[in-house]
Protein backbone atom coordinates (compact mmCIF):
# COMPACT_ATOMS: atom_id res chain seq x y z
CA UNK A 1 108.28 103.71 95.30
CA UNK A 2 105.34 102.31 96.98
CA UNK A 3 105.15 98.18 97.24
CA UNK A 4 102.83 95.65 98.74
CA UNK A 5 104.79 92.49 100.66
CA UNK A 6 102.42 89.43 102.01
CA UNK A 7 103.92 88.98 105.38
CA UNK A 8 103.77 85.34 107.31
CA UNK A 9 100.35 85.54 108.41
CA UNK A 10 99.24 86.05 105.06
CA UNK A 11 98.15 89.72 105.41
CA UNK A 12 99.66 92.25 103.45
CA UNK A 13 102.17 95.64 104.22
CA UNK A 14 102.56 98.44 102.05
CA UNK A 15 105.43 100.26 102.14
CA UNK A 16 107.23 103.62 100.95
CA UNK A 17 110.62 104.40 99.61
CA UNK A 18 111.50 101.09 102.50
CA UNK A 19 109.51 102.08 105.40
CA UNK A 20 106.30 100.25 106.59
CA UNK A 21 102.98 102.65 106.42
CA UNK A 22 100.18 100.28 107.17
CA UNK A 23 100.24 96.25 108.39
CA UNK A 24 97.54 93.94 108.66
CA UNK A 25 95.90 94.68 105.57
CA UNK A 26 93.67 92.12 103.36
CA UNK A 27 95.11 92.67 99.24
CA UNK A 28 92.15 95.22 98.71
CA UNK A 29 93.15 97.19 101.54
CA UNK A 30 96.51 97.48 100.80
CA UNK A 31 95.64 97.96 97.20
CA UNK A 32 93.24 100.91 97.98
CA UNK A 33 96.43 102.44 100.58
CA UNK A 34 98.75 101.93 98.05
CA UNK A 35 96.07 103.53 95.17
CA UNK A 36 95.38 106.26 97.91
CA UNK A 37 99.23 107.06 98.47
CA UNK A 38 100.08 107.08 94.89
CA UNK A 39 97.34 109.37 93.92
CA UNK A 40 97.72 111.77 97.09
CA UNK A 41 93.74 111.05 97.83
CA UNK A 42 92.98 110.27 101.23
CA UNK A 43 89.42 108.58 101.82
C-alpha cells in the first residue's frame, strides 16, 4: 500500500508497504511519486 504522511516540517513522505521511498516532497510531488509508483510509470 502506498501512503503520503506530512512530516514536522510540513513536507510530505511517501511510503510503501511501511518503508520510506522519497522525503522532502511538496503534496504534488509526493502525489505525482505516489501516482508514478502505483501506476509502475517512471517520468
Amino acid at each position: 500500500m502506498i501512503r503520503i504522511r506530512v512530516t514536522d516540517d510540513g513536507t510530505y513522505t511517501v511510503y510503501r508497504d511501511g518503508t520510506a521511498l522519497v522525503t522532502g516532497l511538496t503534496r504534488a510531488q509526493a502525489d505525482a511519486v505516489a501516482q508514478s509508483i502505483g501506476t509502475g510509470l517512471v517520468s
